[in-house]
C-alpha atoms as a PDB file:
ATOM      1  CA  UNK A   1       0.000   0.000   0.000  1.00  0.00           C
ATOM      2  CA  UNK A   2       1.239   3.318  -1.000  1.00  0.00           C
ATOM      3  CA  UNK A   3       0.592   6.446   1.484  1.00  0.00           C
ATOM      4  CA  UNK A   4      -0.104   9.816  -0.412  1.00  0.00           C
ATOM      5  CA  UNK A   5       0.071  12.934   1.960  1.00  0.00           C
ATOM      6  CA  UNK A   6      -2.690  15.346   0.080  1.00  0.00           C
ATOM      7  CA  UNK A   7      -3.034  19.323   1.232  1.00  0.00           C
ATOM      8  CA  UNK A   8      -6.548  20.000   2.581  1.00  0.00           C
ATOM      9  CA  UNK A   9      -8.203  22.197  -0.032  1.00  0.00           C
ATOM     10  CA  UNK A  10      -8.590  22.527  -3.903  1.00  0.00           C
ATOM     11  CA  UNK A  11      -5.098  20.757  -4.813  1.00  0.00           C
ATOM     12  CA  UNK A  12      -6.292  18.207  -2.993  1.00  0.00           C
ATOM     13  CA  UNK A  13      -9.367  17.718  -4.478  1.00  0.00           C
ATOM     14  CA  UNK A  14      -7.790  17.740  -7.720  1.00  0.00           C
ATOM     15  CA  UNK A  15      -4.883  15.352  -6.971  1.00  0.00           C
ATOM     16  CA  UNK A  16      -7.762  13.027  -6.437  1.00  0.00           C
ATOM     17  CA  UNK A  17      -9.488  13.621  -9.773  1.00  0.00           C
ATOM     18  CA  UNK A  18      -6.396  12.724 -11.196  1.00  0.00           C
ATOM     19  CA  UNK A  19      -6.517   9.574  -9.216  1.00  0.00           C
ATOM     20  CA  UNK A  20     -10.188   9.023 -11.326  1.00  0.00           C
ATOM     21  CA  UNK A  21      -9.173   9.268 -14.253  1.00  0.00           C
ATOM     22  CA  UNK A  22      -6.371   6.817 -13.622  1.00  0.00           C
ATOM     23  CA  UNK A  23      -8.588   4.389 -12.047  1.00  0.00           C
ATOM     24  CA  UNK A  24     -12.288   5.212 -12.817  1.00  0.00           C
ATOM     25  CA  UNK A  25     -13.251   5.008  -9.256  1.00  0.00           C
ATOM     26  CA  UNK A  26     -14.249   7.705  -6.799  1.00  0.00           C
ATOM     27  CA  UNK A  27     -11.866   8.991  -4.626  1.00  0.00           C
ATOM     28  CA  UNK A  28     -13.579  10.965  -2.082  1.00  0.00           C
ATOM     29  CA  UNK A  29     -13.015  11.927   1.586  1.00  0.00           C
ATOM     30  CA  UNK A  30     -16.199  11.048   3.957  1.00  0.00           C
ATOM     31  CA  UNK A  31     -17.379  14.325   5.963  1.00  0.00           C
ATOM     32  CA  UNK A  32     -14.214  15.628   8.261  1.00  0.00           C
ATOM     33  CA  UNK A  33     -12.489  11.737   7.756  1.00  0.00           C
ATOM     34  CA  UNK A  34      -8.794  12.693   7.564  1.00  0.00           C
ATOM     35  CA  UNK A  35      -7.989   9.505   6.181  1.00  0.00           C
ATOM     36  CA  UNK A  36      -9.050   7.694   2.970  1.00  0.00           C
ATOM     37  CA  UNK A  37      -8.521   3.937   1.869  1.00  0.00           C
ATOM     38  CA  UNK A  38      -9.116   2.991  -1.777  1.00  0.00           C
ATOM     39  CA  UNK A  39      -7.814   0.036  -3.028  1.00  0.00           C
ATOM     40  CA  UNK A  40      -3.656  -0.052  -2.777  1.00  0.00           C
ATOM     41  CA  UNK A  41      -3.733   3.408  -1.536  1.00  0.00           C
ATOM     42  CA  UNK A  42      -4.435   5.519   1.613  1.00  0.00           C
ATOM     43  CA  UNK A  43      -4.630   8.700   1.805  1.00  0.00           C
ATOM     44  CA  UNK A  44      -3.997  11.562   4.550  1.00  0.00           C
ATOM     45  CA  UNK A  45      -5.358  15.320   4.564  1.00  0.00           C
ATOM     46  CA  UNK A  46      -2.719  17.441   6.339  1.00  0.00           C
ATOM     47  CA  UNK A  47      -2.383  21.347   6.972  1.00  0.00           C
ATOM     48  CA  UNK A  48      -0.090  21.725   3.298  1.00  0.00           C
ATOM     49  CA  UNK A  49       2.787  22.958   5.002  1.00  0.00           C
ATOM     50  CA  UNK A  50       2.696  19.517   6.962  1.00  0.00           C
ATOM     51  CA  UNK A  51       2.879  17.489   3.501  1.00  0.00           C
ATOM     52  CA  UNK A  52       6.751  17.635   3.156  1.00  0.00           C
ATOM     53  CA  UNK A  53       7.408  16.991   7.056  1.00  0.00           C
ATOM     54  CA  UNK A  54       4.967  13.825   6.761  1.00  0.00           C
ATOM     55  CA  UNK A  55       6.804  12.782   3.480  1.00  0.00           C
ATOM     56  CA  UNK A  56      10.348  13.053   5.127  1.00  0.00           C
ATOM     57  CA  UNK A  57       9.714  11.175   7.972  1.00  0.00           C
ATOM     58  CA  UNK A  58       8.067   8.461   6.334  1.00  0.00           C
ATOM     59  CA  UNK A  59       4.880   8.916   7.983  1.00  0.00           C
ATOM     60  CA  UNK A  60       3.606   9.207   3.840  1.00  0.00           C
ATOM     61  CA  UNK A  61       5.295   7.685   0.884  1.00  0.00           C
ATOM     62  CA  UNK A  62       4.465  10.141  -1.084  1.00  0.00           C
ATOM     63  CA  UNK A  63       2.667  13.451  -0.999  1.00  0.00           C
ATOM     64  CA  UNK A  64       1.753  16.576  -3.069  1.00  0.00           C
ATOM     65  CA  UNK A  65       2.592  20.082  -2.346  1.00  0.00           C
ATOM     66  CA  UNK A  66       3.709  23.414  -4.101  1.00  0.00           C
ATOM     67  CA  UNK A  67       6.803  24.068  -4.996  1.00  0.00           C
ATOM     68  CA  UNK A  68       6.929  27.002  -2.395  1.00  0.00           C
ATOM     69  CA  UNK A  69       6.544  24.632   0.304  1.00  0.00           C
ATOM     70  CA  UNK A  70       9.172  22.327  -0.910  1.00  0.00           C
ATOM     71  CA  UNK A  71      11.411  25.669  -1.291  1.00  0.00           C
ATOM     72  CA  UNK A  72      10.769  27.414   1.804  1.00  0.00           C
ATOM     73  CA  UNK A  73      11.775  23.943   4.139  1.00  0.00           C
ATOM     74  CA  UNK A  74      14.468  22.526   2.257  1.00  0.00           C
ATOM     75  CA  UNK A  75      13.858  18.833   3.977  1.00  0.00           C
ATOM     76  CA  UNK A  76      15.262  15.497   2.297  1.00  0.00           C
ATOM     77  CA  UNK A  77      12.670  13.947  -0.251  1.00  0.00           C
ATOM     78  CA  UNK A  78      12.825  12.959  -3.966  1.00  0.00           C
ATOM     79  CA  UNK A  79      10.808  15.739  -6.143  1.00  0.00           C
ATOM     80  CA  UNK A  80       9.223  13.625  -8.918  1.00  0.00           C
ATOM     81  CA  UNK A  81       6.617  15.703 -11.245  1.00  0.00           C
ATOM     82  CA  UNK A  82       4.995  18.961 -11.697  1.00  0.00           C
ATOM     83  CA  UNK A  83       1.240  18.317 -11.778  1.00  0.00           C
ATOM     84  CA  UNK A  84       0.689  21.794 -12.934  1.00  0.00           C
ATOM     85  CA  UNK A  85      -2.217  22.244 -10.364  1.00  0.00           C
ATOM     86  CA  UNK A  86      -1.937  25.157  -7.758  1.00  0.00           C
ATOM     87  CA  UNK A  87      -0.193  27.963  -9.954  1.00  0.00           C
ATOM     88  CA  UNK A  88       0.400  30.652  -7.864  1.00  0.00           C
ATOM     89  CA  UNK A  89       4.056  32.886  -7.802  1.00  0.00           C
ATOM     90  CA  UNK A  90       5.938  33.927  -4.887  1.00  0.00           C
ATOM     91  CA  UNK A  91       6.257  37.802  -5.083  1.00  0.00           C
ATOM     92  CA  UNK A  92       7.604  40.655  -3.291  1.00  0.00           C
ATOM     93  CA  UNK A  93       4.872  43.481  -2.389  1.00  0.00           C
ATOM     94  CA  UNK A  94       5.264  47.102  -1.493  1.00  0.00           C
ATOM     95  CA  UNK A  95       2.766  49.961  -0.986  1.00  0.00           C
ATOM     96  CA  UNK A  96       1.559  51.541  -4.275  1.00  0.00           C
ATOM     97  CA  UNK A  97       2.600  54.799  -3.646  1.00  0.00           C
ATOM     98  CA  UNK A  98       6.402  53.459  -3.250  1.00  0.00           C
ATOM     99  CA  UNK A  99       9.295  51.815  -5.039  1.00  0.00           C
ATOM    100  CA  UNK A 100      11.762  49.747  -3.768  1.00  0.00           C
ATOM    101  CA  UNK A 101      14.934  51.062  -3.269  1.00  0.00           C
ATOM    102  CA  UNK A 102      17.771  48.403  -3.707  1.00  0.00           C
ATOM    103  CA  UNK A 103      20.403  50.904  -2.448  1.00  0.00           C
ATOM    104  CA  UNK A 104      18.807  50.991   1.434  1.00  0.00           C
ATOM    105  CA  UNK A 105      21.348  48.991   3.851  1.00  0.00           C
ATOM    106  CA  UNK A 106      18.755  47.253   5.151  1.00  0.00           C
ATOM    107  CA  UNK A 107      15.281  46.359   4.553  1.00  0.00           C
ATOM    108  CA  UNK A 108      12.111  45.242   6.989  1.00  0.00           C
ATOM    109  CA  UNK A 109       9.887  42.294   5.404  1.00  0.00           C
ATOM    110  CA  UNK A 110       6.532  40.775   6.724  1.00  0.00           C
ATOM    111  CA  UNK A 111       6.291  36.925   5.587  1.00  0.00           C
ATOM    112  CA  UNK A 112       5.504  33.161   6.475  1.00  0.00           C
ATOM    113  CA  UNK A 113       8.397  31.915   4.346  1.00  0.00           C
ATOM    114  CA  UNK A 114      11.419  33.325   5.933  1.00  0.00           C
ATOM    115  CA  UNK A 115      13.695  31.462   4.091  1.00  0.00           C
ATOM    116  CA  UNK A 116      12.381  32.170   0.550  1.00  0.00           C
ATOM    117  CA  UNK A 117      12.535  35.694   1.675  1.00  0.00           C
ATOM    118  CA  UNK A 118      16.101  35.930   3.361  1.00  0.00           C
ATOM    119  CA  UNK A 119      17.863  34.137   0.472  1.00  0.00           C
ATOM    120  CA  UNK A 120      16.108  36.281  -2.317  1.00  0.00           C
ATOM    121  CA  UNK A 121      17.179  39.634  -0.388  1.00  0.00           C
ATOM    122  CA  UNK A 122      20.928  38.114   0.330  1.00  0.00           C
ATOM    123  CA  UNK A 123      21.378  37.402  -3.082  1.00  0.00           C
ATOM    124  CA  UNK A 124      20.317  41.353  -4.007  1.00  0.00           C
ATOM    125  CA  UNK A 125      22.689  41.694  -1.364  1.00  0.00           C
ATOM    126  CA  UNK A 126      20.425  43.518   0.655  1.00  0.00           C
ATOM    127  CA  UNK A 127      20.600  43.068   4.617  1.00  0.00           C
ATOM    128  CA  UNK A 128      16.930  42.180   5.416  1.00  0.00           C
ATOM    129  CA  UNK A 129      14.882  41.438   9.001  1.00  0.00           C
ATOM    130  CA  UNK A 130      12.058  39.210   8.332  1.00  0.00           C
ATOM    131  CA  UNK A 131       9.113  39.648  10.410  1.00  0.00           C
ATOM    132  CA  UNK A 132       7.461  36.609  10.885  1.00  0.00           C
ATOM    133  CA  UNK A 133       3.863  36.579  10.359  1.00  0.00           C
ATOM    134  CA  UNK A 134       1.337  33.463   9.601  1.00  0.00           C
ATOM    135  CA  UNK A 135      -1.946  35.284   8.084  1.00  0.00           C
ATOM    136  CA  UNK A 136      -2.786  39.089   6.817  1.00  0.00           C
ATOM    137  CA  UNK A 137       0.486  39.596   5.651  1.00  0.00           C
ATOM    138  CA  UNK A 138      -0.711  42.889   3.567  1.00  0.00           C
ATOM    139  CA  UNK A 139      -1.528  44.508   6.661  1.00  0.00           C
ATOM    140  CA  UNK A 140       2.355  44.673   7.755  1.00  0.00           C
ATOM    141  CA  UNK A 141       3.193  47.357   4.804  1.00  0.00           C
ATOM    142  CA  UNK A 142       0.070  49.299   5.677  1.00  0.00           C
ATOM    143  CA  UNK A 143       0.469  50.024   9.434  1.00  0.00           C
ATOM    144  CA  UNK A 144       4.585  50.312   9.450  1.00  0.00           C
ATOM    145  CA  UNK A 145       5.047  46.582  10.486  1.00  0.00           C
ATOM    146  CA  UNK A 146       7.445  46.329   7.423  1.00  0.00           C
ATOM    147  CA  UNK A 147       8.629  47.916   4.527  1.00  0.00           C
ATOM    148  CA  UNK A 148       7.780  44.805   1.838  1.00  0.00           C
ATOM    149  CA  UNK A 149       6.181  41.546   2.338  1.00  0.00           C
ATOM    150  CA  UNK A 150       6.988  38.161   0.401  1.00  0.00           C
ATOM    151  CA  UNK A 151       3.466  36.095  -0.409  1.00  0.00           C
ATOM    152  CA  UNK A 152       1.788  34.177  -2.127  1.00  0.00           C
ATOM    153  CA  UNK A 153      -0.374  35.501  -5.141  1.00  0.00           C
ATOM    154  CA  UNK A 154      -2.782  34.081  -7.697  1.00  0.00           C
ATOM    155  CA  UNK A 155      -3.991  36.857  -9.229  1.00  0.00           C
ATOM    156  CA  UNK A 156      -3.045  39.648  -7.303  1.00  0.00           C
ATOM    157  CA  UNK A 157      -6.256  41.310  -6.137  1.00  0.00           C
ATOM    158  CA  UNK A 158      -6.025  41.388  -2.798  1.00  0.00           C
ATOM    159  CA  UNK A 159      -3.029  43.108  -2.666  1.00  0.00           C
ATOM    160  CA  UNK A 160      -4.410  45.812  -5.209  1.00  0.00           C
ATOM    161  CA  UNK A 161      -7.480  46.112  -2.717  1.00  0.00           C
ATOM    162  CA  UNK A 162      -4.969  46.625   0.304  1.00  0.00           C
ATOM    163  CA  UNK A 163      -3.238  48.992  -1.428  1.00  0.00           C
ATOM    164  CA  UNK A 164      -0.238  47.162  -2.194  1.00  0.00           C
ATOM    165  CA  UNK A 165       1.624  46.294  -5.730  1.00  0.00           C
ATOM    166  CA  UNK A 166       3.496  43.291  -6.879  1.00  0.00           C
ATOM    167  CA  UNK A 167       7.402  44.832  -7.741  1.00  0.00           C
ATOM    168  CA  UNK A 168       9.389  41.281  -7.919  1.00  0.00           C
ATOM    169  CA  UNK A 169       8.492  37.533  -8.386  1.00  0.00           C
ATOM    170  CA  UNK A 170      10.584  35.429  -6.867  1.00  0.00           C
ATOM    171  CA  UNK A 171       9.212  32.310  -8.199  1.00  0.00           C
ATOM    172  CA  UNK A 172       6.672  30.104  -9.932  1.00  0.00           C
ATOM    173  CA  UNK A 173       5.128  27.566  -8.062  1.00  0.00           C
ATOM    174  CA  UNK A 174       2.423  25.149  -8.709  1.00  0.00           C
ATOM    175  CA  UNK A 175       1.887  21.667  -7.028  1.00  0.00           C
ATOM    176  CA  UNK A 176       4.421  18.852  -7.373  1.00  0.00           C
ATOM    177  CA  UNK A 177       4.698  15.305  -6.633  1.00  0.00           C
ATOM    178  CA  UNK A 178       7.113  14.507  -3.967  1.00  0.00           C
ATOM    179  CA  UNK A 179       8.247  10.705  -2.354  1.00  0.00           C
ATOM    180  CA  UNK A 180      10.680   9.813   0.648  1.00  0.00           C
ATOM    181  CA  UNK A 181      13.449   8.907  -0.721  1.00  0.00           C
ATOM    182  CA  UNK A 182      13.527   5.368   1.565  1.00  0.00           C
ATOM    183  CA  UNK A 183       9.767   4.618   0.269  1.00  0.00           C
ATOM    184  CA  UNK A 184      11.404   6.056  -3.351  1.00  0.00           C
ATOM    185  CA  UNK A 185      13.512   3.089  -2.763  1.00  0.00           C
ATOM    186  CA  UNK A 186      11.644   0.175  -0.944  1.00  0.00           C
ATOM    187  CA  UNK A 187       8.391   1.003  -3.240  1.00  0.00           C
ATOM    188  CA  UNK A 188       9.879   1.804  -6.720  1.00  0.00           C
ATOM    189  CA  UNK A 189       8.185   0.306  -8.965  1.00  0.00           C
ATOM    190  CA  UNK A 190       4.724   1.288  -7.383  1.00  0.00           C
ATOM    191  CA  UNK A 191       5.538   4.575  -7.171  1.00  0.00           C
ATOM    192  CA  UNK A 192       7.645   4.807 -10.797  1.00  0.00           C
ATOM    193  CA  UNK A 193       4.140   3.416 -12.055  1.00  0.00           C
ATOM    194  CA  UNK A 194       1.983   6.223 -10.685  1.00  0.00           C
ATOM    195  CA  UNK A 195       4.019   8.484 -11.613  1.00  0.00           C
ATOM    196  CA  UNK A 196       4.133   7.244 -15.340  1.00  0.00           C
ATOM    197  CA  UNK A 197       0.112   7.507 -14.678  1.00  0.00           C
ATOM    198  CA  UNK A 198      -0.015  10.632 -13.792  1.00  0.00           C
ATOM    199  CA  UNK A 199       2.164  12.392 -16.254  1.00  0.00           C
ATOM    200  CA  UNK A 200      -0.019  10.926 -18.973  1.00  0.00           C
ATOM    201  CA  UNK A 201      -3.081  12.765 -17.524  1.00  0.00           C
ATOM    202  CA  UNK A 202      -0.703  15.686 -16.449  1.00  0.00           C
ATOM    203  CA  UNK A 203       0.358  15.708 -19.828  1.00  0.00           C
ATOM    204  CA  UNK A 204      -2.662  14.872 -21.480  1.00  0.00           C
ATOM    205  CA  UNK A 205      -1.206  11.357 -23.396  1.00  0.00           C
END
């Protein structure tokens, strides 16, 4: 049996229809059931910044996750496909009626990946302090919190409604398929033949 760590939400929920069309069954989740059995698989609903940590420590064989999340913690697993679910971009965002002035010594930034952010200012070669925050991250620019915040965005809007622009992306991200690299090992040829699977539907073969 192969364990798939899915992020609660719309990637999960589209992980599984992949899973359908594979299979032509129904994979579905019963009402607040964090676990789901069907057939050789089972599969567990975690907070999505959990995925990778359950991946790495075996607790899943496999999971899916965005590319931000995989980024931003940096742990030991084997990164196997981009389902091309999830697009979103990692972006820097200041108020609108600024610009961002690479020449400052030192800059203040609001943001839940602190990592993403430190490494994209030290390569600028701008010193930065990250504030950490986990939710409202526009409001940091707004009330002095920080000078810039580094976020997530789809399609930008809510930043434009909190007065805020987009003046760097950092990075694309969208949702990958990820295994532990024991599991990648022990399990190969289950897990080299769902992968085929799914980069035929990814890929539309």
């Amino acid at each position: 049996m192969l364990t798939v760590a899915l992020p609660k939400g719309r990637i999960a929920e589209e992980t599984l229809e992949i899973f359908e069309e594979i299979f032509g069954e129904n994979f579905r989740f019963e009402s607040r059931k964090l676990v789901l059995e069907m057939g050789k698989f089972r599969f567990l609903l975690v907070r999505n910044q959990d995925v990778p940590t359950y991946v790495a420590h075996q607790a899943a064989d496999i999971g899916v996750v965005g590319l931000d999340v995989i980024e931003e913690q940096s742990l030991d697993i084997v990164k196997l496909l981009d389902l091309g679910i999830g697009r979103c971009k990692v972006a820097v965002g200041i108020r609108d009626d600024e610009e961002l002035d690479w020449s400052r010594p030192q800059i203040k930034v609001a943001s839940k990946m602190v990592n993403i952010a430190r490494n994209y200012f030290s390569e600028k070669a701008m010193g930065v302090e990250i504030v950490k925050l986990y939710g409202s991250i526009e409001l940091a620019p707004i009330v002095g919190l920080a000078d810039a915040i580094v976020d997530i965005v789809e399609t930008g809007t809510t930043m434009k409604e909190n007065g805020l622009k987009v003046v760097e992306t950092i990075m694309e991200s969208s949702a990958h398929l990820i295994a532990n690299k024991y599991s990648f090992l022990m399990k190969k040829s289950e897990i080299m033949d769902l992968y085929s699977k799914m980069g035929e539907v990814v890929n539309g073969a």
